[in-house]
Protein backbone atom coordinates (compact mmCIF):
# COMPACT_ATOMS: atom_id res chain seq x y z
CA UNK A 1 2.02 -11.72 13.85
CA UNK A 2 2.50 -11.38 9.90
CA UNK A 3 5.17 -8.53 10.26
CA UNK A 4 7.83 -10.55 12.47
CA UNK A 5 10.56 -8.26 12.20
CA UNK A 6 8.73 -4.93 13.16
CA UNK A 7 7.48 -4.06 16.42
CA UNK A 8 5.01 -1.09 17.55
CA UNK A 9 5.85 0.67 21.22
CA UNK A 10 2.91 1.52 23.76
CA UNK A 11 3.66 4.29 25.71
CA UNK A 12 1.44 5.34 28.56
CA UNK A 13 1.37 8.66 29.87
CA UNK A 14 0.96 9.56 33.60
CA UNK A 15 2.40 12.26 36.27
CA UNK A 16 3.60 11.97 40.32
CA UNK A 17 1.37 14.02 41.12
CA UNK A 18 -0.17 10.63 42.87
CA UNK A 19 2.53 9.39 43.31
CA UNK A 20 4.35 6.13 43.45
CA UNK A 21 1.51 3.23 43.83
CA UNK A 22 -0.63 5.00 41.16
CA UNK A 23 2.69 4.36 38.74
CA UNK A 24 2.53 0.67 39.95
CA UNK A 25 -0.73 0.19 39.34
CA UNK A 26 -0.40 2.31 36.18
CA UNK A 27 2.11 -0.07 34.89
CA UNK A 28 -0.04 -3.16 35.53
CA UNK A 29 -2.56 -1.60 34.01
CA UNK A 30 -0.51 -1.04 30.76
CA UNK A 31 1.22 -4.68 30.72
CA UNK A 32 -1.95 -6.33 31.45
CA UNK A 33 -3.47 -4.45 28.29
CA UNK A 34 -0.65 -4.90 25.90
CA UNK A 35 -0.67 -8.41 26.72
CA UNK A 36 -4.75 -8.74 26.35
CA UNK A 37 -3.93 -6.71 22.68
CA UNK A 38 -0.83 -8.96 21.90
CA UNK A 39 -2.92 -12.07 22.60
CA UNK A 40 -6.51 -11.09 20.77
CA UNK A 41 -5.15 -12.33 17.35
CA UNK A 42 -6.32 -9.28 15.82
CA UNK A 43 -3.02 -7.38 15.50
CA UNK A 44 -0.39 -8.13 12.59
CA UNK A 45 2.05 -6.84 14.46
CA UNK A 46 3.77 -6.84 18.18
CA UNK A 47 3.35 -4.08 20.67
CA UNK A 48 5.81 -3.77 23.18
CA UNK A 49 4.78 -2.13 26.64
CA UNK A 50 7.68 0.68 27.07
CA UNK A 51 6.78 1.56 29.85
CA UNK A 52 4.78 4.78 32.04
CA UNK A 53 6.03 8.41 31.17
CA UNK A 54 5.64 11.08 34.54
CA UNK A 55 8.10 13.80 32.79
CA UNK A 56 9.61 15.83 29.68
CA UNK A 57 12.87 14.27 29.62
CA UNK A 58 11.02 10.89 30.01
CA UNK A 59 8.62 11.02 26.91
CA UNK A 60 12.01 12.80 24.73
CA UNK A 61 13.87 10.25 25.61
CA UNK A 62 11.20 7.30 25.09
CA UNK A 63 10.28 9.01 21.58
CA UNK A 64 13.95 9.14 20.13
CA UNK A 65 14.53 5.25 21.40
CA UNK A 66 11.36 5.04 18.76
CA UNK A 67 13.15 6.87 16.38
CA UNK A 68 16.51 4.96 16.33
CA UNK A 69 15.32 1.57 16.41
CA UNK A 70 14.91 -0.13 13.04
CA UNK A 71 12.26 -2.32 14.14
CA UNK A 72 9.63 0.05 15.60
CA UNK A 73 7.02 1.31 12.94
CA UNK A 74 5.02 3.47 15.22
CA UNK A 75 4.16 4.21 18.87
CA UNK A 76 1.00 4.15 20.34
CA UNK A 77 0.06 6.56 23.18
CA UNK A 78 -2.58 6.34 26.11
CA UNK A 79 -2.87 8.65 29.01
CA UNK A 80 -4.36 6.53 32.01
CA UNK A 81 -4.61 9.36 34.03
CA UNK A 82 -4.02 12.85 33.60
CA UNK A 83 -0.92 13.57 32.05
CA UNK A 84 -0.03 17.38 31.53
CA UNK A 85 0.51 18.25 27.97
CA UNK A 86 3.03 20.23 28.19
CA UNK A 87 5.91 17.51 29.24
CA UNK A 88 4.84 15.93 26.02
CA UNK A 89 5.98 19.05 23.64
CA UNK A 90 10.00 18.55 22.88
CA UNK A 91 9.57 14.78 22.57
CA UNK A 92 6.44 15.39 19.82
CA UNK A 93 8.68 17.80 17.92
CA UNK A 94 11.05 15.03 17.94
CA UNK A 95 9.25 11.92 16.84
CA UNK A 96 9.06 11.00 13.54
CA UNK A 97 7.44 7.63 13.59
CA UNK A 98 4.19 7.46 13.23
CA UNK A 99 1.68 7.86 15.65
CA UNK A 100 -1.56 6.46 16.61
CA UNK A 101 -3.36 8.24 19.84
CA UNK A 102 -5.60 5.13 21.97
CA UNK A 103 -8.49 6.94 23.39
CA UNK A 104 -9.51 4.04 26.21
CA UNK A 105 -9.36 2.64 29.62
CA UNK A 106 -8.29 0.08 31.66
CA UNK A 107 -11.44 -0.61 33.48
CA UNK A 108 -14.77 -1.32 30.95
CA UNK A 109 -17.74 -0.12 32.98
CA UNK A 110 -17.67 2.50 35.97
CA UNK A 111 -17.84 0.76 39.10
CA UNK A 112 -20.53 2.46 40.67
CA UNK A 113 -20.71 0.87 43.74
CA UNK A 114 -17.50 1.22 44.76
CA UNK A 115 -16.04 4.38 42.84
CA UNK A 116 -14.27 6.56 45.07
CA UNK A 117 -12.16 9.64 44.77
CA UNK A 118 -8.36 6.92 44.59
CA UNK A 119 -10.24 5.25 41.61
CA UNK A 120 -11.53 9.11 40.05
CA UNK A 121 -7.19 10.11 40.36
CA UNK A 122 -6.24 7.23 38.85
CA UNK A 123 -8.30 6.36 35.82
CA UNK A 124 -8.54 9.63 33.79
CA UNK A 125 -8.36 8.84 30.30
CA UNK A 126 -11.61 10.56 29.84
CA UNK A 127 -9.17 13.83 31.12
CA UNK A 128 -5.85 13.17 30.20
CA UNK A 129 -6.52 12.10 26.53
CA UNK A 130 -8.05 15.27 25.55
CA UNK A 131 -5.31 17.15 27.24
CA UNK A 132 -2.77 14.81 25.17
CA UNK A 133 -5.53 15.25 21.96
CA UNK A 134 -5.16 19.18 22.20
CA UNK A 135 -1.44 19.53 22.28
CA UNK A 136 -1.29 17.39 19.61
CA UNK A 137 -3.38 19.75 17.18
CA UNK A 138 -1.99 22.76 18.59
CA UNK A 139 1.08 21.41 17.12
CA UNK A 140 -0.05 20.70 13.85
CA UNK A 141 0.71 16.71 14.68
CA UNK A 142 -0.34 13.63 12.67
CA UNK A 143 -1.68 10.76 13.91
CA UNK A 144 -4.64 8.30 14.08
CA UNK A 145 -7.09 8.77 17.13
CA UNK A 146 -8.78 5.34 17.85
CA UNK A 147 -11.59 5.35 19.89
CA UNK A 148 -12.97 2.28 21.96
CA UNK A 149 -12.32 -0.38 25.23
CA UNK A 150 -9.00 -2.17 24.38
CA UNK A 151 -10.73 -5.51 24.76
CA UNK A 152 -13.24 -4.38 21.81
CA UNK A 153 -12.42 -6.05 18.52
CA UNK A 154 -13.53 -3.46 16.34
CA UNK A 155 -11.22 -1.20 18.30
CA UNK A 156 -8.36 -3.79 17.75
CA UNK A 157 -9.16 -3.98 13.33
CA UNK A 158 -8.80 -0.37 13.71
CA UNK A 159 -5.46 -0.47 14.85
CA UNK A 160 -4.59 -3.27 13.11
CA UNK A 161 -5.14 -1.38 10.00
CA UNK A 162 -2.99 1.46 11.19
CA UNK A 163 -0.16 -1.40 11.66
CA UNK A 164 -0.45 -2.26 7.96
CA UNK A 165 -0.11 0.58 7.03
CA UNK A 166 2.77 1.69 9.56
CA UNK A 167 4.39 -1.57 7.91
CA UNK A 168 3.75 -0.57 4.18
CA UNK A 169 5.28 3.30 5.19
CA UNK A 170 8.02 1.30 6.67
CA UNK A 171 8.92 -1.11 3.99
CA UNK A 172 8.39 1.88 1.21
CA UNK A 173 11.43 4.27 3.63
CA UNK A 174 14.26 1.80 2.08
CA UNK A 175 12.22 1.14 -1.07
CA UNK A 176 14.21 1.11 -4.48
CA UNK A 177 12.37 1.33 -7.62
CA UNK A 178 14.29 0.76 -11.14
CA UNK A 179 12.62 1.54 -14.82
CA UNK A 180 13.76 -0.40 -17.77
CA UNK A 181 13.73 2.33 -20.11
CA UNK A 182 11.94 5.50 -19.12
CA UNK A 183 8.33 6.99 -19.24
CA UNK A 184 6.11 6.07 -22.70
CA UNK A 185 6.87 9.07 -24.99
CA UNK A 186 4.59 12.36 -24.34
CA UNK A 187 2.63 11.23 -21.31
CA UNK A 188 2.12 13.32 -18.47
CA UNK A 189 0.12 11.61 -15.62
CA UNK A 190 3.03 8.69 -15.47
CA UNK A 191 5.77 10.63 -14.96
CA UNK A 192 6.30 13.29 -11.89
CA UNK A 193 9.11 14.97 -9.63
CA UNK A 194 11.21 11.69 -7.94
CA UNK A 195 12.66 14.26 -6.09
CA UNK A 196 9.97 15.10 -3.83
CA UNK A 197 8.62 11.76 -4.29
CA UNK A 198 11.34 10.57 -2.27
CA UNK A 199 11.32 13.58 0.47
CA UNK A 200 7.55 12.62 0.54
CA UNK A 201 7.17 8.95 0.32
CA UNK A 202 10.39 7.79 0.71
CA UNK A 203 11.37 5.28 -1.98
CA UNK A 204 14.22 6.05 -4.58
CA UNK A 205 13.66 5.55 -8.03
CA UNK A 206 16.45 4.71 -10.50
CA UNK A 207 17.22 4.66 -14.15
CA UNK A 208 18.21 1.36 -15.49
CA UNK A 209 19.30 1.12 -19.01
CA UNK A 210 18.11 -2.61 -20.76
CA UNK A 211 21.71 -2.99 -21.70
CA UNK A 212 22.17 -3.78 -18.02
CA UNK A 213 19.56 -6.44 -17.51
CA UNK A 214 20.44 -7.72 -20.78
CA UNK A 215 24.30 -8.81 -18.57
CA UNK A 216 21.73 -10.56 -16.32
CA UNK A 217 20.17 -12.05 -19.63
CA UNK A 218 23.54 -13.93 -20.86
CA UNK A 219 24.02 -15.51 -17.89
CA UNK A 220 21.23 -17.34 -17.33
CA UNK A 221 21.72 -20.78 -17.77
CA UNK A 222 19.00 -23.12 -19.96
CA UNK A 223 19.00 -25.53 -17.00
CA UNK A 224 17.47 -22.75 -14.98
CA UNK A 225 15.38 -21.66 -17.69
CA UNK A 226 13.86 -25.49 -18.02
CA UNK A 227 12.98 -25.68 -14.13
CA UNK A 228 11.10 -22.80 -14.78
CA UNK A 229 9.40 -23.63 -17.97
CA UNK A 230 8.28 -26.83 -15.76
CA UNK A 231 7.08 -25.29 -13.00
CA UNK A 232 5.21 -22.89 -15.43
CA UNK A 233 3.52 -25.84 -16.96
CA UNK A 234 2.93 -27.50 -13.41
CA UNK A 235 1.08 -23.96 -12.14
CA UNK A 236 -1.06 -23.31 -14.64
CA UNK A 237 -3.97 -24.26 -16.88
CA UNK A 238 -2.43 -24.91 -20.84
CA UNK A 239 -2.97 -26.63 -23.48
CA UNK A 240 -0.77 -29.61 -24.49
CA UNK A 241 0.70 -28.46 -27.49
CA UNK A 242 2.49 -25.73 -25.50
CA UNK A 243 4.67 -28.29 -24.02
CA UNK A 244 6.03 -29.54 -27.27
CA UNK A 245 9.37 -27.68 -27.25
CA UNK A 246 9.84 -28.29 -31.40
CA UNK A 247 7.13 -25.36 -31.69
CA UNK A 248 7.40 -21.31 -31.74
CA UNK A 249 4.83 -20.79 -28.61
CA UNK A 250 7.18 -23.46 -26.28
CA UNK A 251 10.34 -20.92 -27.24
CA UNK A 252 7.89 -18.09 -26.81
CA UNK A 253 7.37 -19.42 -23.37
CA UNK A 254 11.03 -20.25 -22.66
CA UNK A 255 12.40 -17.28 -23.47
CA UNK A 256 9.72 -15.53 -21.19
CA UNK A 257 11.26 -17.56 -18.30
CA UNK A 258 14.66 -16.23 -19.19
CA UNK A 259 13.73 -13.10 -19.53
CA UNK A 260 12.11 -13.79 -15.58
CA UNK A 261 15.03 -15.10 -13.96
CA UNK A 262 17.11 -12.26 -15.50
CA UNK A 263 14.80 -9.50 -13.84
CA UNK A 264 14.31 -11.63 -10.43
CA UNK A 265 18.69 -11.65 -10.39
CA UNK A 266 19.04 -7.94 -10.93
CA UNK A 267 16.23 -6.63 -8.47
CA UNK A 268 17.83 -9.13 -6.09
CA UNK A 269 21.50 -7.96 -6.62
CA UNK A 270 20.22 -4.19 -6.58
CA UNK A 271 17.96 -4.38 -3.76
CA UNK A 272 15.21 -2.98 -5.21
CA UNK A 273 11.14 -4.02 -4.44
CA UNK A 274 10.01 -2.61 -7.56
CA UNK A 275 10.32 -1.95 -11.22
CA UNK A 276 8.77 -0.89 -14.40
CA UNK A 277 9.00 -1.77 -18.22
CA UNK A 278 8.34 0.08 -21.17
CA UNK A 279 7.08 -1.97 -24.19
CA UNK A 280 9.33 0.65 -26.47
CA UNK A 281 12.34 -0.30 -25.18
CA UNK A 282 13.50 -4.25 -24.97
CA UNK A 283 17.09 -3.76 -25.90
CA UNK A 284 18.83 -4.73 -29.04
CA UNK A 285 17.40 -8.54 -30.41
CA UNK A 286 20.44 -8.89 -32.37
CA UNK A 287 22.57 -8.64 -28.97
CA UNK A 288 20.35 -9.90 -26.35
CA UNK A 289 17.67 -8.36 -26.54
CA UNK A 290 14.30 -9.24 -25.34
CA UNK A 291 12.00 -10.89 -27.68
CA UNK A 292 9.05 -9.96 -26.34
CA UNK A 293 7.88 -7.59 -23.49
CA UNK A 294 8.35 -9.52 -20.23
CA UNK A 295 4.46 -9.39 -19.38
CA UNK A 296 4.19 -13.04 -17.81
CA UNK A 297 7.33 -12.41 -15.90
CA UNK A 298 5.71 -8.89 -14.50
CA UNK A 299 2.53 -10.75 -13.33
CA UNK A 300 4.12 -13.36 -11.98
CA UNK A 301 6.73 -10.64 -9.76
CA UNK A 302 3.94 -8.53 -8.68
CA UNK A 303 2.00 -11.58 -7.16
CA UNK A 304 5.10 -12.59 -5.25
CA UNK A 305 5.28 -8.29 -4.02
CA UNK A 306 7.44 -6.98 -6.48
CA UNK A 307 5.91 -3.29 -7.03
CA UNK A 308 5.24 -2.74 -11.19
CA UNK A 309 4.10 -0.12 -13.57
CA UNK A 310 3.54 -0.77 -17.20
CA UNK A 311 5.17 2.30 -19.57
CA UNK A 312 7.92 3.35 -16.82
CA UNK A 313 5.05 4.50 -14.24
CA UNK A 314 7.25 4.65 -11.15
CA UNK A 315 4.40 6.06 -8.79
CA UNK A 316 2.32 3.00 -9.82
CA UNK A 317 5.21 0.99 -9.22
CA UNK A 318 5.85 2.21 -5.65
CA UNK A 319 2.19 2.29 -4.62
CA UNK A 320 1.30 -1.47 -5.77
CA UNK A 321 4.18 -2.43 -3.61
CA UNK A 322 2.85 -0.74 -0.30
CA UNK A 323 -0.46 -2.14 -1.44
CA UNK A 324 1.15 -5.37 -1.46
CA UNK A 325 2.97 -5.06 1.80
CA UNK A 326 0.11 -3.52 3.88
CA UNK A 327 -1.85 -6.95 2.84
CA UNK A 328 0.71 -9.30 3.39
CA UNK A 329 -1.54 -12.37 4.98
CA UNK A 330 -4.80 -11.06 3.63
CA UNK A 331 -6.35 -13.34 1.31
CA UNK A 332 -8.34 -11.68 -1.72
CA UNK A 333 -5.17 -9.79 -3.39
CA UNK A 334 -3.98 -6.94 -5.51
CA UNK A 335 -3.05 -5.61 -8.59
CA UNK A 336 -1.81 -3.01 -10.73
CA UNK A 337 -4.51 -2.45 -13.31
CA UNK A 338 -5.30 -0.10 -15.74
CA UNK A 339 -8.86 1.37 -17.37
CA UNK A 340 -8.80 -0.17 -20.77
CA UNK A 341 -12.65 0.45 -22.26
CA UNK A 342 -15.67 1.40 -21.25
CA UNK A 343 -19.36 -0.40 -21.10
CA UNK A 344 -22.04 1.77 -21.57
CA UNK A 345 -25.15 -0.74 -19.95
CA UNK A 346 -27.67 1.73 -17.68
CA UNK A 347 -26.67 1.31 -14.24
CA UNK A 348 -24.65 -1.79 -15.10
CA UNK A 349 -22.06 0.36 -16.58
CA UNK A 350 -18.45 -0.60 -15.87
CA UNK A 351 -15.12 -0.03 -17.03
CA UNK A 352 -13.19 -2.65 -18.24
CA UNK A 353 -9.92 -3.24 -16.49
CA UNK A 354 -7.02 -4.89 -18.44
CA UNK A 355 -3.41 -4.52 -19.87
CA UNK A 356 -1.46 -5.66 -22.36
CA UNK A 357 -0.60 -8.47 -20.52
CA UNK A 358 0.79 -7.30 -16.98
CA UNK A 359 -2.10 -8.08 -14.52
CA UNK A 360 -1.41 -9.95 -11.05
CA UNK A 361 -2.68 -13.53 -11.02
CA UNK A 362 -3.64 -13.06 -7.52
CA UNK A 363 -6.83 -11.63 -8.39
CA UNK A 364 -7.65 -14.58 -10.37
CA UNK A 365 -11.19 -16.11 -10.02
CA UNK A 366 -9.62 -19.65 -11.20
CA UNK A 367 -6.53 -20.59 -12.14
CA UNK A 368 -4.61 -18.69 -14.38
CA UNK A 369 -4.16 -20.14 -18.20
CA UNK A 370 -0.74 -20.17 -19.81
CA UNK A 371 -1.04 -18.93 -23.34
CA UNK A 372 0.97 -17.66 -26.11
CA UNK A 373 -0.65 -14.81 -28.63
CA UNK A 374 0.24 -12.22 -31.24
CA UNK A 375 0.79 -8.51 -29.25
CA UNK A 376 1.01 -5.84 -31.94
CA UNK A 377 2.26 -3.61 -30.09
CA UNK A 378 5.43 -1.54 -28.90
CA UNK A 379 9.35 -2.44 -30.41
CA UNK A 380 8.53 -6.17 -30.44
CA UNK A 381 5.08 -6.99 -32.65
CA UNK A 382 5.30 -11.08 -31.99
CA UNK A 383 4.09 -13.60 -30.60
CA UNK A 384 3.81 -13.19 -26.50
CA UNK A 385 3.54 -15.36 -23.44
CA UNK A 386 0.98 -13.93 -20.85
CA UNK A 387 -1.28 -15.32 -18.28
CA UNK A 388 -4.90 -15.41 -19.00
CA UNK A 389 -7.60 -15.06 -16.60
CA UNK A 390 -10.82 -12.74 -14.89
CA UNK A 391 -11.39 -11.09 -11.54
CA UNK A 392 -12.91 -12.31 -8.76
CA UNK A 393 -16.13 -10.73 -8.44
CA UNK A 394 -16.85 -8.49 -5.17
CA UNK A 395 -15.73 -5.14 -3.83
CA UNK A 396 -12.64 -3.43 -3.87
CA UNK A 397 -10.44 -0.47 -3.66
CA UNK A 398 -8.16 1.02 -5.86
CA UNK A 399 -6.07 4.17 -5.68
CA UNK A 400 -3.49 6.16 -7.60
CA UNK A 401 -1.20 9.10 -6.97
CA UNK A 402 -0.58 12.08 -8.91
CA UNK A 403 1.37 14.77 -8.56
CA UNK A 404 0.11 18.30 -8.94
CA UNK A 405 3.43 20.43 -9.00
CA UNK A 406 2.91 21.58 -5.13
CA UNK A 407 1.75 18.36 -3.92
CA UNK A 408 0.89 14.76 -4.63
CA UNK A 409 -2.96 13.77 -4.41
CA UNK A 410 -3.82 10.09 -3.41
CA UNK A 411 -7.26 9.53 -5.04
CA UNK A 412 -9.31 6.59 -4.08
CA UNK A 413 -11.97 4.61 -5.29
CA UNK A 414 -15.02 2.40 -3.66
CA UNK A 415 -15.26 -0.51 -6.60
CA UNK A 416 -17.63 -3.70 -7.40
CA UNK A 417 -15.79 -5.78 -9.84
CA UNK A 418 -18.31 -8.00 -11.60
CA UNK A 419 -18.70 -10.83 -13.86
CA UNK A 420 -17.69 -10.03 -17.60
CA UNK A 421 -18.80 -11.53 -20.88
CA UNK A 422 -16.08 -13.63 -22.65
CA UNK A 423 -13.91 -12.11 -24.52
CA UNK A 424 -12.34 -15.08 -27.04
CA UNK A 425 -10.33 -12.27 -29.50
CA UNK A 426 -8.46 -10.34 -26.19
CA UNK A 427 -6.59 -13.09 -24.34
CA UNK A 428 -5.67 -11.14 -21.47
CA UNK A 429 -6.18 -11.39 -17.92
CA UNK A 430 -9.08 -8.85 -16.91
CA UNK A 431 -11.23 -7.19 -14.64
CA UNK A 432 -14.62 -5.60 -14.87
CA UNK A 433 -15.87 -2.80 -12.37
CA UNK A 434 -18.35 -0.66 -11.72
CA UNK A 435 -17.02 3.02 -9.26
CA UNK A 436 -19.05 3.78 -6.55
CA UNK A 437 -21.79 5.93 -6.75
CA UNK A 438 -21.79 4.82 -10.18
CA UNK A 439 -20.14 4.82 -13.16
CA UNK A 440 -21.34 8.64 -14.72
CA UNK A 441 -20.34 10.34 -11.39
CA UNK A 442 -17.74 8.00 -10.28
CA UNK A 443 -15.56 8.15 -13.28
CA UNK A 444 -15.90 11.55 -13.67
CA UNK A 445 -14.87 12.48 -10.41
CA UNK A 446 -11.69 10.25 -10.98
CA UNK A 447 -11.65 12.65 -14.00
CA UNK A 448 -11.59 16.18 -12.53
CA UNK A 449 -9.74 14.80 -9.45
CA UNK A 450 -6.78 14.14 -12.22
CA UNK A 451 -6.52 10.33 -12.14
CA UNK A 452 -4.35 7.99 -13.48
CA UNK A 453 -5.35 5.31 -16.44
CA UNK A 454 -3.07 3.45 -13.99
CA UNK A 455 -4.17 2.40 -10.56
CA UNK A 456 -3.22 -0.19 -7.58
CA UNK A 457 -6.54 -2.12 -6.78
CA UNK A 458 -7.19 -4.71 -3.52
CA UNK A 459 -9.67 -6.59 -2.36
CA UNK A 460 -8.62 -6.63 0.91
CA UNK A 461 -7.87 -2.74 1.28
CA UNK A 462 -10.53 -0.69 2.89
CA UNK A 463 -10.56 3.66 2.34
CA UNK A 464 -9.62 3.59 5.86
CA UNK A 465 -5.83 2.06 5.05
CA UNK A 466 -5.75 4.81 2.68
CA UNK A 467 -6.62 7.37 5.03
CA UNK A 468 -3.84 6.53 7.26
CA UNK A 469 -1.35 6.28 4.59
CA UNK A 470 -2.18 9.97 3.54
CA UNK A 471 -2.24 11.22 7.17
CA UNK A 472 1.18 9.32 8.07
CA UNK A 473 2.55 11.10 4.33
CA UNK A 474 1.22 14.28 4.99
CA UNK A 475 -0.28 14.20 1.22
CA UNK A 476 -3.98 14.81 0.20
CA UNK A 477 -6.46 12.38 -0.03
CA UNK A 478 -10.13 12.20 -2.21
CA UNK A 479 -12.15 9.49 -1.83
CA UNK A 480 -15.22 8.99 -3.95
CA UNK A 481 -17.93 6.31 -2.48
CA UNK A 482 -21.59 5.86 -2.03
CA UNK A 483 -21.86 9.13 -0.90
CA UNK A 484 -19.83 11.41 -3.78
CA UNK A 485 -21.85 13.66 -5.57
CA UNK A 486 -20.50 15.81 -8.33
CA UNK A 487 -21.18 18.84 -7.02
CA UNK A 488 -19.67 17.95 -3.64
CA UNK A 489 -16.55 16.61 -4.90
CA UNK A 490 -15.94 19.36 -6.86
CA UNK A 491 -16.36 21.81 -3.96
CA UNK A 492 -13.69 19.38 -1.82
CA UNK A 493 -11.06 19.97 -5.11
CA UNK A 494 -11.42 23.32 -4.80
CA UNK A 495 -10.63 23.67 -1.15
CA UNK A 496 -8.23 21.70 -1.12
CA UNK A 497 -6.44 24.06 -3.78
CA UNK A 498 -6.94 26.77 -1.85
CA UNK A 499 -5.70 24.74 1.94
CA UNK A 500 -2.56 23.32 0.21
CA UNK A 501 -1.63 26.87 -1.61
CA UNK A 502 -1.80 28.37 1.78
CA UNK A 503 -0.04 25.90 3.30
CA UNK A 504 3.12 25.98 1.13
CA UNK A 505 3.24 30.32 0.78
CA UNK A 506 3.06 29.79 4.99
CA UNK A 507 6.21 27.26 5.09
C-alpha cells in the first residue's frame, strides 16, 4: 500500500426484494472480495468494504460519508444483484469523489450443474450493472467502468491505475503552487486563467516576490550549507577539483546549496508542493540576491516531488507534481522537460529534450555528474552549478495542459526516448525522443493541438492514467499514438470545438 493515508470505499449495491439471507450472503460476497483485492498486491491503495446498499437514503447517506472523510479518494461501486437505479439518483447528485463503476462477479464460471433460479436472484451483475451503467449516463456522471473477474490481475492494474490517479487528484485538491517572479515576458502558452485553474484542478497558485525567499536566504547558516555541499559531493559523479573550496566553481556550488535550503524552508513554511523560477528575476545581488538561477536546486526538488516549471509555468508546475504523486513507488521516473532542438535523421528523427539546467535526475541513465559551467543567459550570465546527465532509453509519456479560454486541453504523447550522440559543448542533463507515429505527424499534431514547449514526461505513466485524470477533471483530452493520423486528429480538434462550445452556451 504506497498511499498509507488514503483509503478507497467499495460499495455494493443490492435490494430486499430477496430479502434478508441474499443481504448475508451479499455481504460475504463483498468482504470476501475486498479482502481477495486488498491481499493481491496489485493495489496502491486500501479498499474498505462499506458495506451492501438496499435503499435511497442508504446509498445518500453512504456517498456523503465519502464525501466528508479526508481519507477516501474514491468509491468503487458493484451491483451483485439487481439493484434499481433509481434509489441511486440523490446520492449520485451528491458525490463528488471520484468514481470507478466494477463491472464483475463474485462467482468466476457459471455453475452449470447446479444453477438454479436462488443462484439466477442472487448473482445479477450481468443485470444490475447495466441498470447502475445507464443511470449513470443519463445523468451525465463521470467515472471509470472496469471490466473483468475481481481475481483477474489485469482487472486489478486497471484499478490500480485509477487509484493513482484518485491519489494524484487528491494530493493536487490542497495543492499550493508559488512563482518566484512571474511568467517570462510576452509568452502566451505558459501563462493561463489560475482562476479556473483552481475551480478545475484544484491547486492554488501564488505570487511570491524573490525579496521573500531572499529572508529565507540570510538565514541560512554555512554549517547547513557545508552538510549539503558534502552530501552533494558524496551523491554524485565530479571531478576533484570541484572540492577545492579556494576555487570559483566550489563557491559556485556552495552558494547553489544555499540557495536550496532557502527554497526547501519557504515551500516547507508555506505549505506549498510546487514552485517555479524565472531566470529574469533572482533578486538584487547586492542585497541577497541569487547568484545564479537555482537550476541544481530545481532538479534536485522535483526528484524528491516538488512540482516545477522553468519561466513561471505554473500549469507545468502543478502537472509534474500529480505526475509525481500518481507514481509514487514506480521505478523509471519523471520529469519536467522541455523541446529544445530538433534532429532531422529519416525515421530516426527526434526532438531533443533539455533545459537550461532544470531536468529531474530521476530519469538519469547513470549517475548524475556535478558540474559547474558558464549559462549566458537571463539576469545572471555566470558561471552555474547544474547536474549533468542523459535519459534512460525506452518508452514514455508525456503530457501538457493548455488552456483555450473556455476550457483547458490535456494533450498527450506516446514517446521512445533513445540514445543521443555526445554533446561535450551543452553540459546539460538531456533527453532524446522520437513521438509516436513519428516525428512529422507526431510533432505536428502536438502543433495544431496547441502544445506546450513545456511538458511533464514518465516512464512509468501509461495514456490510460491520463485518461482518468481528464475524466475525474472533466477537461479534454488528445492523445496522439501509433494510431494518429493527421487527418484524423485534426477531425477530433474540430469536434471537440464544436462539443465543448455547446457544452458551455447549454450551462
Amino acid at each position: 500500500m504506497i498511499y498509507n493515508d488514503f483509503e478507497v470505499w467499495f460499495i455494493t449495491g443490492a435490494q430486499l426484494l430477496y430479502g434478508g439471507d441474499a443481504v448475508i450472503a451479499v455481504d460475504a460476497h463483498s468482504n470476501e472480495m475486498v479482502k481477495g483485492l486488498n491481499d493481491s498486491g496489485n493495489l496502491p491503495v486500501k479498499v474498505i468494504y462499506k458495506g451492501t446498499v438496499n435503499s435511497s437514503a442508504e446509498v445518500t447517506s453512504a456517498f456523503l460519508a465519502a464525501n466528508n472523510d479526508p481519507k477516501c479518494i474514491g468509491v468503487i461501486t458493484w451491483m451483485h444483484t439487481f439493484s434499481p437505479a433509481k434509489m441511486w439518483i440523490h446520492g449520485l447528485q451528491q458525490l463528488r469523489k471520484p468514481l470507478l463503476h466494477f463491472h464483475t462477479q463474485y462467482n468466476k464460471e457459471i455453475p452449470w450443474s447446479t444453477m438454479d433460479m436462488d443462484f439466477m436472484n442472487l448473482n445479477q451483475s450481468a443485470h444490475g450493472d447495466r441498470e447502475f451503467g445507464h443511470i449513470c449516463t443519463r445523468m451525465r456522471i463521470r467515472r471509470k467502468v472496469v471490466v473483468g473477474h475481481w481475481q483477474d490481475p489485469q482487472a486489478q492494474e486497471r484499478i490500480a491505475v485509477w487509484m493513482r490517479v484518485c491519489a494524484g487528484w487528491a494530493d493536487a485538491q490542497d495543492m499550493l503552487v508559488i512563482r518566484f517572479g512571474d511568467q517570462m515576458n510576452n509568452v502566451a502558452v505558459t501563462d493561463g486563467d489560475k482562476v479556473e485553474a483552481e475551480q478545475r484542478m484544484g491547486y492554488h497558485v501564488d505570487y511570491c516576490p524573490v525579496s521573500e525567499l531572499m529572508e529565507y536566504h540570510k538565514k541560512v547558516k554555512n554549517e547547513d550549507v557545508d552538510a549539503l555541499v558534502s552530501t552533494y559531493f558524496a551523491e554524485y559523479e565530479c571531478e576533484k577539483g570541484l572540492e577545492d573550496k579556494s576555487t570559483e566553481a566550489y563557491k559556485k556550488i556552495w552558494n547553489s546549496a544555499k540557495a536550496e535550503l532557502a527554497i526547501r524552508a519557504i515551500l516547507k513554511d508555506k505549505g506549498a508542493k510546487a514552485f517555479t523560477t524565472n531566470f529574469d528575476d533572482l533578486g538584487d545581488l547586492e542585497n541577497e540576491g541569487l547568484d545564479q538561477i537555482p537550476g541544481l536546486a530545481s532538479q534536485r526538488l522535483m526528484a524528491e516531488g516538488y512540482g516545477f516549471g522553468a519561466e513561471g509555468d505554473w500549469k507545468s508546475a502543478a502537472l509534474y507534481r500529480t505526475v509525481w504523486f500518481m507514481t509514487k513507488g514506480m521505478p523509471e521516473g519523471s520529469s519536467f522537460l522541455e523541446d529544445y532542438t530538433l534532429n532531422f535523421d529519416g525515421k530516426k528523427s527526434a526532438i531533443l529534450q533539455a533545459h537550461m539546467l532544470e531536468i529531474s535526475p530521476a530519469i538519469a541513465a547513470s549517475k548524475p555528474r556535478l558540474e559547474v559551467h558558464f549559462l549566458g543567459i537571463g539576469i545572471r550570465k555566470s558561471q552555474t552549478a547544474r547536474l549533468v546527465f542523459t535519459s534512460k532509453t525506452g518508452k514514455g509519456v508525456t503530457a501538457t495542459v493548455i488552456d483555450l479560454g473556455n476550457r483547458f486541453r490535456l494533450i498527450v504523447n506516446d514517446v521512445e526516448c533513445i540514445k543521443p550522440k555526445p554533446l561535450p559543448k551543452l553540459p546539460v542533463a538531456s533527453a532524446l525522443w522520437i513521438p509516436a507515429p513519428n516525428f512529422e505527424v507526431g510533432a505536428g499534431c502536438w502543433i495544431l493541438a496547441g502544445g506546450t514547449h513545456h511538458s511533464c514526461f514518465s516512464y512509468d505513466i501509461t495514456p490510460e492514467f491520463w485518461q482518468d485524470y481528464a475524466e475525474i477533471s472533466g477537461i479534454e483530452m488528445v492523445h496522439i499514438n501509433e494510431n494518429t493520423t493527421v487527418e484524423e486528429f485534426k477531425k477530433e480538434l474540430r469536434v471537440n470545438e464544436v462539443y465543448y462550445m455547446l457544452n458551455k452556451a447549454l450551462m
